[in-house]
C-alpha atoms as a PDB file:
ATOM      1  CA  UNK A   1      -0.877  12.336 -37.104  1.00  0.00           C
ATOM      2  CA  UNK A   2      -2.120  15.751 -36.420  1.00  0.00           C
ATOM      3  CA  UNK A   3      -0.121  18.488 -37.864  1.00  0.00           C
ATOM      4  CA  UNK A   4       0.812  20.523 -34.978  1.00  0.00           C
ATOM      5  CA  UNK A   5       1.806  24.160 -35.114  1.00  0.00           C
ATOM      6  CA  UNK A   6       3.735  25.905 -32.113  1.00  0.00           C
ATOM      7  CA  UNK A   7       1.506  26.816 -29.983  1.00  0.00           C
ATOM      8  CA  UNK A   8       2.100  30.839 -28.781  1.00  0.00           C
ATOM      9  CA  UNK A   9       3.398  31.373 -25.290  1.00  0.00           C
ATOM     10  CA  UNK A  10       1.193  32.975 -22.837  1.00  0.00           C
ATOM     11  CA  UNK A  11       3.870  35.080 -21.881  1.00  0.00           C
ATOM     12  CA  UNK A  12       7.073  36.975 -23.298  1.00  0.00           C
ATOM     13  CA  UNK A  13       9.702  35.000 -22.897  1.00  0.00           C
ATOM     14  CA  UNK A  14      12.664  36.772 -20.178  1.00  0.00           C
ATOM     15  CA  UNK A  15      15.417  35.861 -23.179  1.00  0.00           C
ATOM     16  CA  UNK A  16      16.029  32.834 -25.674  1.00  0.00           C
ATOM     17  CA  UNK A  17      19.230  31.223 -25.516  1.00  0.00           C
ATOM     18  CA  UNK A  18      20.735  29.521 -28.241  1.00  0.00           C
ATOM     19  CA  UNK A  19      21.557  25.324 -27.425  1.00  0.00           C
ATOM     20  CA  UNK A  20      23.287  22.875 -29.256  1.00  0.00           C
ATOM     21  CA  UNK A  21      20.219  22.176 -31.161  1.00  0.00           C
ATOM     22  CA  UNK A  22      17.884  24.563 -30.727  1.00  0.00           C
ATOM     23  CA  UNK A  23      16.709  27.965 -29.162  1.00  0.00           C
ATOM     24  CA  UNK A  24      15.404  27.868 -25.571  1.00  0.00           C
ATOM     25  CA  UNK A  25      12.738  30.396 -24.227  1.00  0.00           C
ATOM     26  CA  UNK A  26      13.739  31.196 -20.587  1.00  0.00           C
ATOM     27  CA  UNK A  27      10.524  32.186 -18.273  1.00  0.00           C
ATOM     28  CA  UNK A  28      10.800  33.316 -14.694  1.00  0.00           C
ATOM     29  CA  UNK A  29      10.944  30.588 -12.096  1.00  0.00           C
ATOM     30  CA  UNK A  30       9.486  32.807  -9.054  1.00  0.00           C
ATOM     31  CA  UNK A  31       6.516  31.437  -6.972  1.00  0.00           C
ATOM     32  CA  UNK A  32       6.388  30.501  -3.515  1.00  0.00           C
ATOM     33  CA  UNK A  33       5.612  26.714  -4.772  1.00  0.00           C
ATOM     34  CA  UNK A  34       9.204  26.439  -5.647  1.00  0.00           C
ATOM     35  CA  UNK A  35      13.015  25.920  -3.713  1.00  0.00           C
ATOM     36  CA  UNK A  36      15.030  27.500  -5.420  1.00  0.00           C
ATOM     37  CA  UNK A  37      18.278  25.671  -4.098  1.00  0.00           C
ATOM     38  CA  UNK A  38      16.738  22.035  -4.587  1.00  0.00           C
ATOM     39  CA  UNK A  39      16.186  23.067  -8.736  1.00  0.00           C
ATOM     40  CA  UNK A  40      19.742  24.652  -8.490  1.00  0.00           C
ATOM     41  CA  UNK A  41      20.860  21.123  -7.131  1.00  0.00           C
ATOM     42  CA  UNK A  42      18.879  19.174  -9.667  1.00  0.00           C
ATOM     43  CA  UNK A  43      20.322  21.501 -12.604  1.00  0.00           C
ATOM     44  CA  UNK A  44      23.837  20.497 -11.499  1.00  0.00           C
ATOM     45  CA  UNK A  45      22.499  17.049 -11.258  1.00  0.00           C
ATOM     46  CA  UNK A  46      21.101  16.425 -14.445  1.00  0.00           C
ATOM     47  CA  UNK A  47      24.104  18.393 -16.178  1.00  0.00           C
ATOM     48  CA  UNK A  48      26.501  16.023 -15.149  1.00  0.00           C
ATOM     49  CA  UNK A  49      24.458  12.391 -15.635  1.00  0.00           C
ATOM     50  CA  UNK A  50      22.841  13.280 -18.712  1.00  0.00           C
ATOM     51  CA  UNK A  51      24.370  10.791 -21.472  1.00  0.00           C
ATOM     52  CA  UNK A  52      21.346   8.275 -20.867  1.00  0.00           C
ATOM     53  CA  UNK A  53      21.495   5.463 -23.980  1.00  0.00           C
ATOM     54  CA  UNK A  54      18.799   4.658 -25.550  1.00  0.00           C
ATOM     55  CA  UNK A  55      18.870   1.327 -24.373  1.00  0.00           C
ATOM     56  CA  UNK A  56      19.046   2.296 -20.971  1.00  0.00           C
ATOM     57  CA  UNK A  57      15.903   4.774 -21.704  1.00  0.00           C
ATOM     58  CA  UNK A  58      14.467   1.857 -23.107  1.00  0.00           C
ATOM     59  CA  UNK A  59      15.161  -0.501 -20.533  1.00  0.00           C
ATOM     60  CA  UNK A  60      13.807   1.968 -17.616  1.00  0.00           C
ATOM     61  CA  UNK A  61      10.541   2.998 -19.876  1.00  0.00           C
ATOM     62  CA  UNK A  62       9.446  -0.670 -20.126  1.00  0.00           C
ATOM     63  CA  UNK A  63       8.993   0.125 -15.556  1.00  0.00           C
ATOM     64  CA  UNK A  64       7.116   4.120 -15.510  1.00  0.00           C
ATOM     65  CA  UNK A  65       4.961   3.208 -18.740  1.00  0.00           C
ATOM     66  CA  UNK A  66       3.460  -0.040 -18.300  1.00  0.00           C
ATOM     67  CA  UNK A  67       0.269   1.163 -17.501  1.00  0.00           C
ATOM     68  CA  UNK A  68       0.464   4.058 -20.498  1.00  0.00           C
ATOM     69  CA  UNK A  69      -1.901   3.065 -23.268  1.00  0.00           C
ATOM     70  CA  UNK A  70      -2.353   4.033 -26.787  1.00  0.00           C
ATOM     71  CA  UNK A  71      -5.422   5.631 -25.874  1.00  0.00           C
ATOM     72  CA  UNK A  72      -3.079   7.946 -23.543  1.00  0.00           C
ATOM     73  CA  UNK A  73      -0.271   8.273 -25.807  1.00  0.00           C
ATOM     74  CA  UNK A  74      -0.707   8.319 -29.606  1.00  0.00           C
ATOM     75  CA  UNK A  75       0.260   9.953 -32.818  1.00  0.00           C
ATOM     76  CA  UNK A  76      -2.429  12.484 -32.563  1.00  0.00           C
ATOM     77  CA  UNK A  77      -1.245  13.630 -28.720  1.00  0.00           C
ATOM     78  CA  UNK A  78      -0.053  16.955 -27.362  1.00  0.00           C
ATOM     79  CA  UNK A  79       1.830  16.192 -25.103  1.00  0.00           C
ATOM     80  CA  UNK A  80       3.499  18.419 -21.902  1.00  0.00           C
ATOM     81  CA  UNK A  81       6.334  17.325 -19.793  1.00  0.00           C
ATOM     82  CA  UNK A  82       6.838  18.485 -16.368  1.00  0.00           C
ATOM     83  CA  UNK A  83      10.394  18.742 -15.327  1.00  0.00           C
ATOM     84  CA  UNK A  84      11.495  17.094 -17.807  1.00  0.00           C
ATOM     85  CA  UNK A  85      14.925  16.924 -16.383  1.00  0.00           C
ATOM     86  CA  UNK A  86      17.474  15.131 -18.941  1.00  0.00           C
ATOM     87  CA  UNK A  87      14.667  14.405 -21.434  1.00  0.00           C
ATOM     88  CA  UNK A  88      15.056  10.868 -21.220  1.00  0.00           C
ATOM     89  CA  UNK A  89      11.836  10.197 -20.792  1.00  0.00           C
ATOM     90  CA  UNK A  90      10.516  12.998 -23.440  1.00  0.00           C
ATOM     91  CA  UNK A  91      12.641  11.589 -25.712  1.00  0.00           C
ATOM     92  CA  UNK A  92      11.396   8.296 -25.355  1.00  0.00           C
ATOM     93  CA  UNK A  93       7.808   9.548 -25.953  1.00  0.00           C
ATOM     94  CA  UNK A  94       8.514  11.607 -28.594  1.00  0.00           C
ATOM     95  CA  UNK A  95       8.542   7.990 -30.802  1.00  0.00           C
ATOM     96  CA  UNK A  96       5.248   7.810 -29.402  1.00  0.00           C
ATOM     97  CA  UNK A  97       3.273  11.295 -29.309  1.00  0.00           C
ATOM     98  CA  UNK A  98       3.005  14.284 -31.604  1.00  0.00           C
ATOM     99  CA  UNK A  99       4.141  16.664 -30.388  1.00  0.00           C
ATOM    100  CA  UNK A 100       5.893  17.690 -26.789  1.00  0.00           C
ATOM    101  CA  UNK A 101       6.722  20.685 -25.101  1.00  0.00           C
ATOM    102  CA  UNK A 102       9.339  19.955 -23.037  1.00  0.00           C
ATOM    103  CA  UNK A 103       9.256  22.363 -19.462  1.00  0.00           C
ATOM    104  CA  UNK A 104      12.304  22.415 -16.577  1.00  0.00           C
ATOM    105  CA  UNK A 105      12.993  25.024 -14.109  1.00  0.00           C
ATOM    106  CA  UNK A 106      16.617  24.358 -13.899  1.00  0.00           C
ATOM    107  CA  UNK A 107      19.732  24.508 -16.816  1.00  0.00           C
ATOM    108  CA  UNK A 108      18.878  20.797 -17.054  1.00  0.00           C
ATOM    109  CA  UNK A 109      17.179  21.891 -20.502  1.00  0.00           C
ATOM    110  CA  UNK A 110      20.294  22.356 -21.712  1.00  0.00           C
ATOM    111  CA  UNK A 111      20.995  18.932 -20.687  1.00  0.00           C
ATOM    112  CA  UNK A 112      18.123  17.800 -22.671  1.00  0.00           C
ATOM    113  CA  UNK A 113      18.936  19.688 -25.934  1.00  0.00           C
ATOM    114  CA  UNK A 114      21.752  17.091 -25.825  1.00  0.00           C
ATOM    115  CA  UNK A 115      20.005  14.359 -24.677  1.00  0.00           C
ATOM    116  CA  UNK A 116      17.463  15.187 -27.769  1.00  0.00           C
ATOM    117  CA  UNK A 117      19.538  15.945 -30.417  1.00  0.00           C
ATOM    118  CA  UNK A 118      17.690  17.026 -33.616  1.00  0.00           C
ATOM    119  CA  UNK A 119      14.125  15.951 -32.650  1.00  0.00           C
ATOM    120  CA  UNK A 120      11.778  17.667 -34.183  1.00  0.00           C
ATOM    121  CA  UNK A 121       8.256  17.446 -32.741  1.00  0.00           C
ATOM    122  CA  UNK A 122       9.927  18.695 -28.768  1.00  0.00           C
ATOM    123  CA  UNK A 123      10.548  22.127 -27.893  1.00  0.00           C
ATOM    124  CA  UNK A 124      12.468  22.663 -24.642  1.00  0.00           C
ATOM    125  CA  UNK A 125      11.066  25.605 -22.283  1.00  0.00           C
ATOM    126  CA  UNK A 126      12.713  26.922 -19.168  1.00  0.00           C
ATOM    127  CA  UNK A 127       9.912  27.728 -16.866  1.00  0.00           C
ATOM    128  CA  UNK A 128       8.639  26.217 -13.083  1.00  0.00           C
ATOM    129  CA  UNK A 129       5.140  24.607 -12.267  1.00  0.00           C
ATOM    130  CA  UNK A 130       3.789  28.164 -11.687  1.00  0.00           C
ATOM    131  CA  UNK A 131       4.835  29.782 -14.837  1.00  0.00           C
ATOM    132  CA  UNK A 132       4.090  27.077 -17.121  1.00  0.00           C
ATOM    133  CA  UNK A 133       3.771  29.609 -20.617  1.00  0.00           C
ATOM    134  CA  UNK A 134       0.856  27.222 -21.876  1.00  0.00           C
ATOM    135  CA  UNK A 135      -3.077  27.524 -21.856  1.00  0.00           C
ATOM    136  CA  UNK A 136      -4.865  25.859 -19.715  1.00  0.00           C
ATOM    137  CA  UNK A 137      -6.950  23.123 -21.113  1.00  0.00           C
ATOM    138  CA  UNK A 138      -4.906  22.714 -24.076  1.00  0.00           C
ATOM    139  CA  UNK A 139      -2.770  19.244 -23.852  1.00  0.00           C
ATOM    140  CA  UNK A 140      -4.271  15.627 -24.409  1.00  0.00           C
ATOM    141  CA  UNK A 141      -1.318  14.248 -21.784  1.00  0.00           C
ATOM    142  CA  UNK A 142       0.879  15.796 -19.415  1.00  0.00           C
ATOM    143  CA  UNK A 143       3.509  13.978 -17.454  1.00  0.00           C
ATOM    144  CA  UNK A 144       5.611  14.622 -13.910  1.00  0.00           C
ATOM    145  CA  UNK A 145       7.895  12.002 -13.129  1.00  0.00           C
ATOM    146  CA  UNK A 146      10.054  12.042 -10.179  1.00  0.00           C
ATOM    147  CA  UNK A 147       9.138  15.482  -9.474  1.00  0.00           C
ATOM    148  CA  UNK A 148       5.984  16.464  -7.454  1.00  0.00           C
ATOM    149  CA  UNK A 149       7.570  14.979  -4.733  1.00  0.00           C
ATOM    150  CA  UNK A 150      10.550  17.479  -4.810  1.00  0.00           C
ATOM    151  CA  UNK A 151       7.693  20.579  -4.769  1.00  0.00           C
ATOM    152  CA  UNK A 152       6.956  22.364  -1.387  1.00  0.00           C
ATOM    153  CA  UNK A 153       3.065  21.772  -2.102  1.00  0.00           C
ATOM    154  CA  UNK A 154       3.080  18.253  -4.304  1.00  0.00           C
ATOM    155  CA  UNK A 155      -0.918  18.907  -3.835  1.00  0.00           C
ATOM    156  CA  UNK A 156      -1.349  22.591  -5.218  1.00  0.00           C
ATOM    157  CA  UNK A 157       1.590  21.675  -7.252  1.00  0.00           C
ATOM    158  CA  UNK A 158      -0.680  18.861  -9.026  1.00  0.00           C
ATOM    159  CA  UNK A 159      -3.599  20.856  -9.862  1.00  0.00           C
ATOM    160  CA  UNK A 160      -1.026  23.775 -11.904  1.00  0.00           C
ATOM    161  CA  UNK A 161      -0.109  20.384 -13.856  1.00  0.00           C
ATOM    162  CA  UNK A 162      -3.040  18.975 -14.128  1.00  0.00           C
ATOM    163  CA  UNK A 163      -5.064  22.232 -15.656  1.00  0.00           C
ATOM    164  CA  UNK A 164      -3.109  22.575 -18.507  1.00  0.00           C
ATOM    165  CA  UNK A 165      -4.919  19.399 -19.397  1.00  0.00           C
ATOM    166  CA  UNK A 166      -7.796  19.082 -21.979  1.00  0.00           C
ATOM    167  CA  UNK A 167     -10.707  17.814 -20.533  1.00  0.00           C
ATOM    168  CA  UNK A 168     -10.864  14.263 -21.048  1.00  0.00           C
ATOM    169  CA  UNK A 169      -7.124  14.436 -21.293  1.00  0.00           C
ATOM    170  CA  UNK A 170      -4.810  12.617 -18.718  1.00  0.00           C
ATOM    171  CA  UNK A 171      -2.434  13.095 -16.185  1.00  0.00           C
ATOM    172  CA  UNK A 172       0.845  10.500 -15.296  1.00  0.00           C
ATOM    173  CA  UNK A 173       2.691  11.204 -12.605  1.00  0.00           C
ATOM    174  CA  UNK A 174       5.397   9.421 -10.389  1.00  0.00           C
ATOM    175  CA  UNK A 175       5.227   9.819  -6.759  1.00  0.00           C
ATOM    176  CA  UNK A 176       7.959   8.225  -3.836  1.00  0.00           C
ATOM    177  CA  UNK A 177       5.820   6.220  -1.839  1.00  0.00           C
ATOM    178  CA  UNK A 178       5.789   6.047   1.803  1.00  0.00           C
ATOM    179  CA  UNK A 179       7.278   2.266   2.662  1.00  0.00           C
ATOM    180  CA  UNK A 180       3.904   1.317   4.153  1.00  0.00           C
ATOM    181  CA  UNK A 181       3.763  -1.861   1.901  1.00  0.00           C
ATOM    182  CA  UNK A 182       7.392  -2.668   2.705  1.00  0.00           C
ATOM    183  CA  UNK A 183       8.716  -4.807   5.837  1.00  0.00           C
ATOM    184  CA  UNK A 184      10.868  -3.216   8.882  1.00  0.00           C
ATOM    185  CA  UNK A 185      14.340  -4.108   6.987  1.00  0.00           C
ATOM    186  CA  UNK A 186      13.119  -1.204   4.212  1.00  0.00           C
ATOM    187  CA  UNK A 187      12.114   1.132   6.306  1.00  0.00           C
ATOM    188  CA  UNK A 188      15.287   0.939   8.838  1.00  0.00           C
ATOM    189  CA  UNK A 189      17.162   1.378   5.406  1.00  0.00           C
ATOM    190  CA  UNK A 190      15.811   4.356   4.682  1.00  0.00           C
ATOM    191  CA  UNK A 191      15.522   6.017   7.711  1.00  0.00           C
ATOM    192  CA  UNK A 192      19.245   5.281   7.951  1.00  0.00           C
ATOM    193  CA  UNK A 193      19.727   6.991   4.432  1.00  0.00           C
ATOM    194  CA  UNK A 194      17.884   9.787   5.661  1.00  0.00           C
ATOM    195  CA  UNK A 195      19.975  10.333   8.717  1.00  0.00           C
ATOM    196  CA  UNK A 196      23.126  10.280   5.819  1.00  0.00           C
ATOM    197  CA  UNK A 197      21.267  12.689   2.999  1.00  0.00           C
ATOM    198  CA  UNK A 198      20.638  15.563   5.575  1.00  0.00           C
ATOM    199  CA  UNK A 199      24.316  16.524   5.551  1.00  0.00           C
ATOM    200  CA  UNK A 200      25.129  15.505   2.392  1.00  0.00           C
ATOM    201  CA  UNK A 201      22.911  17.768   0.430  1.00  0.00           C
ATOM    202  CA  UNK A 202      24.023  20.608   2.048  1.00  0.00           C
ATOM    203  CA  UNK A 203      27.661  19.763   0.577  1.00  0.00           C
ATOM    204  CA  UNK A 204      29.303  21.751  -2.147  1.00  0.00           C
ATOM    205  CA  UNK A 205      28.041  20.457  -5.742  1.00  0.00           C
ATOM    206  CA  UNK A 206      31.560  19.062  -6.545  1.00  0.00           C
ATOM    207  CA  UNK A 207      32.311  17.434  -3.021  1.00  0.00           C
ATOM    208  CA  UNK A 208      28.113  15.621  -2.985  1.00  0.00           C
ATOM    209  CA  UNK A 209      28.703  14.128  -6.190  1.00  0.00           C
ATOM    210  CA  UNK A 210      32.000  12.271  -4.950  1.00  0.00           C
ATOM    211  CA  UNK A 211      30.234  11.259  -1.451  1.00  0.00           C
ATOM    212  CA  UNK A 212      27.278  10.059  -3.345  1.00  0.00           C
ATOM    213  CA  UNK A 213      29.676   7.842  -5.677  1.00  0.00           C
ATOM    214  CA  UNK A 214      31.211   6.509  -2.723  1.00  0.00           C
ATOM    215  CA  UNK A 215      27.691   6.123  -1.521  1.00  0.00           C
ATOM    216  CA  UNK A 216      26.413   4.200  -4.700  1.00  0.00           C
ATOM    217  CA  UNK A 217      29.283   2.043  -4.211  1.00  0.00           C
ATOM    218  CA  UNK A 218      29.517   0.686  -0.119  1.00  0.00           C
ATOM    219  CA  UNK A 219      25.745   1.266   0.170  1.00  0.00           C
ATOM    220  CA  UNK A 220      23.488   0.407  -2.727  1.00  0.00           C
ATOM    221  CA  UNK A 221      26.193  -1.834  -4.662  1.00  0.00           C
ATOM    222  CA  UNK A 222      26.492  -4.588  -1.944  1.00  0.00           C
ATOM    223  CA  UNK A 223      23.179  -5.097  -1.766  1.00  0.00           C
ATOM    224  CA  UNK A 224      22.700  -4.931  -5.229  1.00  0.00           C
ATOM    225  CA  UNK A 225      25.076  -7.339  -5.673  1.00  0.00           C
ATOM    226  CA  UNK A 226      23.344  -9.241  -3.026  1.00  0.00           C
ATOM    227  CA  UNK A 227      20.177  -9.383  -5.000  1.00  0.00           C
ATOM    228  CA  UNK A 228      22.063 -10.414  -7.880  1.00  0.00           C
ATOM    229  CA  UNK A 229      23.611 -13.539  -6.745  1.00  0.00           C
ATOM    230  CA  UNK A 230      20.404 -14.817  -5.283  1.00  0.00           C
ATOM    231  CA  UNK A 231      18.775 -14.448  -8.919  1.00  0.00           C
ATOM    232  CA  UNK A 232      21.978 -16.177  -9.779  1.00  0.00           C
ATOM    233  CA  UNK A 233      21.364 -19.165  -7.439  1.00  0.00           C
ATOM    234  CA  UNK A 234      17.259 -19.178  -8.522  1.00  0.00           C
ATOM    235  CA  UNK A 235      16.351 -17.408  -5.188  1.00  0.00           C
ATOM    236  CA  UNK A 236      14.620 -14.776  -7.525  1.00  0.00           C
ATOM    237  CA  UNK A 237      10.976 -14.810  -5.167  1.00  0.00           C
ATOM    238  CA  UNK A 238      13.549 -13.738  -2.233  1.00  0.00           C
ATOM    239  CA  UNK A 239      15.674 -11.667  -4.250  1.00  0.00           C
ATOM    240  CA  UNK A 240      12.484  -9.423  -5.134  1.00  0.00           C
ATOM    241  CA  UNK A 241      11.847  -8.641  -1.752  1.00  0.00           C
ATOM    242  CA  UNK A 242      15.504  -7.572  -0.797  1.00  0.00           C
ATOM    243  CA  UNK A 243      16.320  -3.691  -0.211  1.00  0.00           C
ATOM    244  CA  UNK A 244      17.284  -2.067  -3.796  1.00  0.00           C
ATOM    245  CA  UNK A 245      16.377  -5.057  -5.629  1.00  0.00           C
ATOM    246  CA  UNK A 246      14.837  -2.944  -8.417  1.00  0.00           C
ATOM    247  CA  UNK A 247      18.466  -2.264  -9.376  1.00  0.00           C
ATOM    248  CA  UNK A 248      19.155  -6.019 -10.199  1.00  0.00           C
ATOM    249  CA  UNK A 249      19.115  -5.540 -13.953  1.00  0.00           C
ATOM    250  CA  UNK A 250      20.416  -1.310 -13.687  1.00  0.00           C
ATOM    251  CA  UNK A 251      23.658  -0.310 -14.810  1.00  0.00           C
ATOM    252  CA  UNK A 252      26.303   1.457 -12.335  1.00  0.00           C
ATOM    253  CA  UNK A 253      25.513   4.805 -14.313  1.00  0.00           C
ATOM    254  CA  UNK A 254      22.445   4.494 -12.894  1.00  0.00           C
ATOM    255  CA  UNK A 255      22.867   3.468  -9.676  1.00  0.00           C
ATOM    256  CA  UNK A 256      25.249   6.168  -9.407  1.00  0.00           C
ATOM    257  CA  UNK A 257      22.824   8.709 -10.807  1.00  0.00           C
ATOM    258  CA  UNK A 258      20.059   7.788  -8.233  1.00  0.00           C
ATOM    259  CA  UNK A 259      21.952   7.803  -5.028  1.00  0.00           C
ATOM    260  CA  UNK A 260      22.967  11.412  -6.047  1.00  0.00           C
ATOM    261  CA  UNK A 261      19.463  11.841  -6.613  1.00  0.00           C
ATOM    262  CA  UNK A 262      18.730  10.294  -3.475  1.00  0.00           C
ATOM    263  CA  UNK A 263      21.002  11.520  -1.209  1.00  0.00           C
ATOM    264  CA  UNK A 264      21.885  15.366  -2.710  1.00  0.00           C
ATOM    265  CA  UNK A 265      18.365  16.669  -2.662  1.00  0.00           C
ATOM    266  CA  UNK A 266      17.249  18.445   0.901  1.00  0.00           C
ATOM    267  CA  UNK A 267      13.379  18.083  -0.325  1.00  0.00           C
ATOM    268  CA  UNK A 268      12.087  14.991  -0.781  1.00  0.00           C
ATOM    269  CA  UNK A 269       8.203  14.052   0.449  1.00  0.00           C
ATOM    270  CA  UNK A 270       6.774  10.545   0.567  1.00  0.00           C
ATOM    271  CA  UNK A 271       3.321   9.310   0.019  1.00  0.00           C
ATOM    272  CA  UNK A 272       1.125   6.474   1.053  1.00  0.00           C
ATOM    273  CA  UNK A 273      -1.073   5.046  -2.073  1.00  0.00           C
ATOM    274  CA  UNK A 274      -4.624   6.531  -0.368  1.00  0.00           C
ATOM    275  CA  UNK A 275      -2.362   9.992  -0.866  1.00  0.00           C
ATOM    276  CA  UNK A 276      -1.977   9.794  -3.662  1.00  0.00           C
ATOM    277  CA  UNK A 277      -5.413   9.103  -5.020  1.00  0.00           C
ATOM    278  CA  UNK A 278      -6.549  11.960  -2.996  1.00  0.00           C
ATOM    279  CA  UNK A 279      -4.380  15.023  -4.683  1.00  0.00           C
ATOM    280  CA  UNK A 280      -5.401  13.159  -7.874  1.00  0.00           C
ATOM    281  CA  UNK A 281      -8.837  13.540  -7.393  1.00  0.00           C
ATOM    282  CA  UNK A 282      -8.599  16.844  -5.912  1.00  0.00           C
ATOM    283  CA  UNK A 283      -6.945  18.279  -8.806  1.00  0.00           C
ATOM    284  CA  UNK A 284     -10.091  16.970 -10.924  1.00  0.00           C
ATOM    285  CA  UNK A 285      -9.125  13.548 -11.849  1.00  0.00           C
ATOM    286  CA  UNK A 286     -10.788  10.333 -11.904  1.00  0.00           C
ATOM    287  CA  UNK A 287     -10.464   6.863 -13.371  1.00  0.00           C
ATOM    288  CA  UNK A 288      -7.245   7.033 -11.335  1.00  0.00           C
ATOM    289  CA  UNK A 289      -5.202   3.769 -11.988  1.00  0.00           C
ATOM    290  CA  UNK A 290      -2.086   2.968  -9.895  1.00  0.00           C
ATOM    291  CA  UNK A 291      -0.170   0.407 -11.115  1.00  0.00           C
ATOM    292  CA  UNK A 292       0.806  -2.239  -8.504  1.00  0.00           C
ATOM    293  CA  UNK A 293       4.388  -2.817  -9.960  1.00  0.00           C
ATOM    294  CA  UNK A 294       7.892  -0.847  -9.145  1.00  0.00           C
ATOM    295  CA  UNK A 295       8.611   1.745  -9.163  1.00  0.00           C
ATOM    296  CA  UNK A 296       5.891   3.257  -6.469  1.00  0.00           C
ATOM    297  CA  UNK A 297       3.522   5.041  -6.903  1.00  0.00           C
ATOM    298  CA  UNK A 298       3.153   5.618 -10.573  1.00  0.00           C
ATOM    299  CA  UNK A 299      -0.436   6.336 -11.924  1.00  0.00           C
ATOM    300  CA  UNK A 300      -2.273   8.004 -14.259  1.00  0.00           C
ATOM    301  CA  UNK A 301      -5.655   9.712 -13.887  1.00  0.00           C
ATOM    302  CA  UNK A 302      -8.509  11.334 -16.445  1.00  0.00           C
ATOM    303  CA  UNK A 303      -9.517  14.842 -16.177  1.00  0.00           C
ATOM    304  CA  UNK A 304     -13.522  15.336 -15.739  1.00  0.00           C
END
């Protein structure tokens, strides 16, 4: 394993705040490739459903990183993560890589300290896309998972990410896709939900979180539990192509986490797969893989 040193911000740092476990540089979060109230939102998120288990990490992992390789991810990586939210997913490749720095524009970092404990090879930075305090060209692998999507621009937002990356380095990102694979029951569903998340994440934090429970439970849970019974009976090839079956094997923490995700966020873009590949190759990646399983569109590219 390389021996990796700190590397020195680009920047001063606005102030460090101490965490539970460790001190946290806090950069501005200005830009006009930001919304300001959607991080606020996702900071409030993330505080509250941020006691992921490991297990749980685990369990998700085995579904974003199927298509990550030890060629990607290795001892010897420096590794950035964009929005790294609760650090779930950090701290799941922080097993795996060198070394991480850690990047959110919201008080989720704090989150993450938690989440994180005393982990040594991750330091936690509070900064956006466009103030990313890092070289560019200096990380073997950078990550943005569930984020992009969330960004005014997702395609100017991908090329900030994506040249902080080495040459020859790679990008991973997770994108919503855009229903065109799925059948007119999945996209009636979600244009329903839509119709339902345009007032509710304009709600008070404290008042979304208990719609979105009540949401979790009369929306996704009886179709959840739907899915689950025809597993149950050995109806698992139609059970796989039921609304929300990805949530056959999830826990009610998460289901609960991802309809406030879904429903208290008022930014959230979709893309079809032929988008995708096209911001990845326009922010100067190739050998662009996509993989074909849930959740879509996850892919990682090579930068030229």
């Amino acid at each position: 394993m390389r021996s990796y040193m700190k590397k020195e911000y680009t920047a001063n740092p606005v102030e460090y705040i101490p965490s539970n476990n460790r001190q946290i540089a806090i950069f501005p979060t200005e830009g006009g490739n930001i919304d300001k109230e959607v991080v606020h939102s996702f900071g409030e998120e993330w505080l509250k459903f941020h006691d992921f288990s490991d297990a749980t990490i685990d369990q998700i992992a085995l579904e974003y990183f199927d298509i990550i390789k030890p060629e990607h991810v290795n001892r010897n990586t420096y590794m950035l993560d964009i929005g790294c939210g609760t650090g779930r997913w950090t701290k799941w490749m922080a097993k795996r890589a060198g070394f991480i720095e850690a990047v959110d524009p919201s008080n989720a970092v704090f989150a993450a300290d938690k989440l994180l404990g005393k982990i040594e090879n991750v330091r936690l930075t509070k900064a956006s896309i466009e103030t990313i305090p890092f070289p560019d060209n200096s990380f073997d692998f950078a990550m943005s998972i569930g984020v992009l999507h969330h960004i005014p621009d997702t395609a100017q937002a991908m090329k900030d990410c994506v040249k902080k990356v080495k040459p020859g380095g790679y990008f991973y990102c997770y994108l919503y896709h855009n229903l065109e694979t799925r059948g007119w029951w999945f996209k009636t569903l979600y244009w329903l939900s839509n119709l339902i998340r345009k007032p509710v994440c304009l709600l008070p934090a404290g008042l979304k979180r208990i719609v979105c429970d009540i949401l979790a439970i009369v929306i996704y849970m009886p179709l959840v539990l739907w899915v689950r019974f025809l597993v149950l009976i050995g109806l698992r090839k139609i059970a796989v192509k039921m609304p929300l079956s990805a949530y056959n094997n999830k826990s009610f923490f998460v289901i609960r986490n991802d309809a406030l995700d879904k429903f208290g966020t008022r930014l959230e873009q979709r893309f079809s797969k032929k988008q995708v590949i096209q911001m990845m190759e326009d922010a100067g990646l190739s050998h662009i893989e996509i993989s074909p399983l849930t959740p879509f569109y996850h892919a990682i590219g090579k930068k030229k």
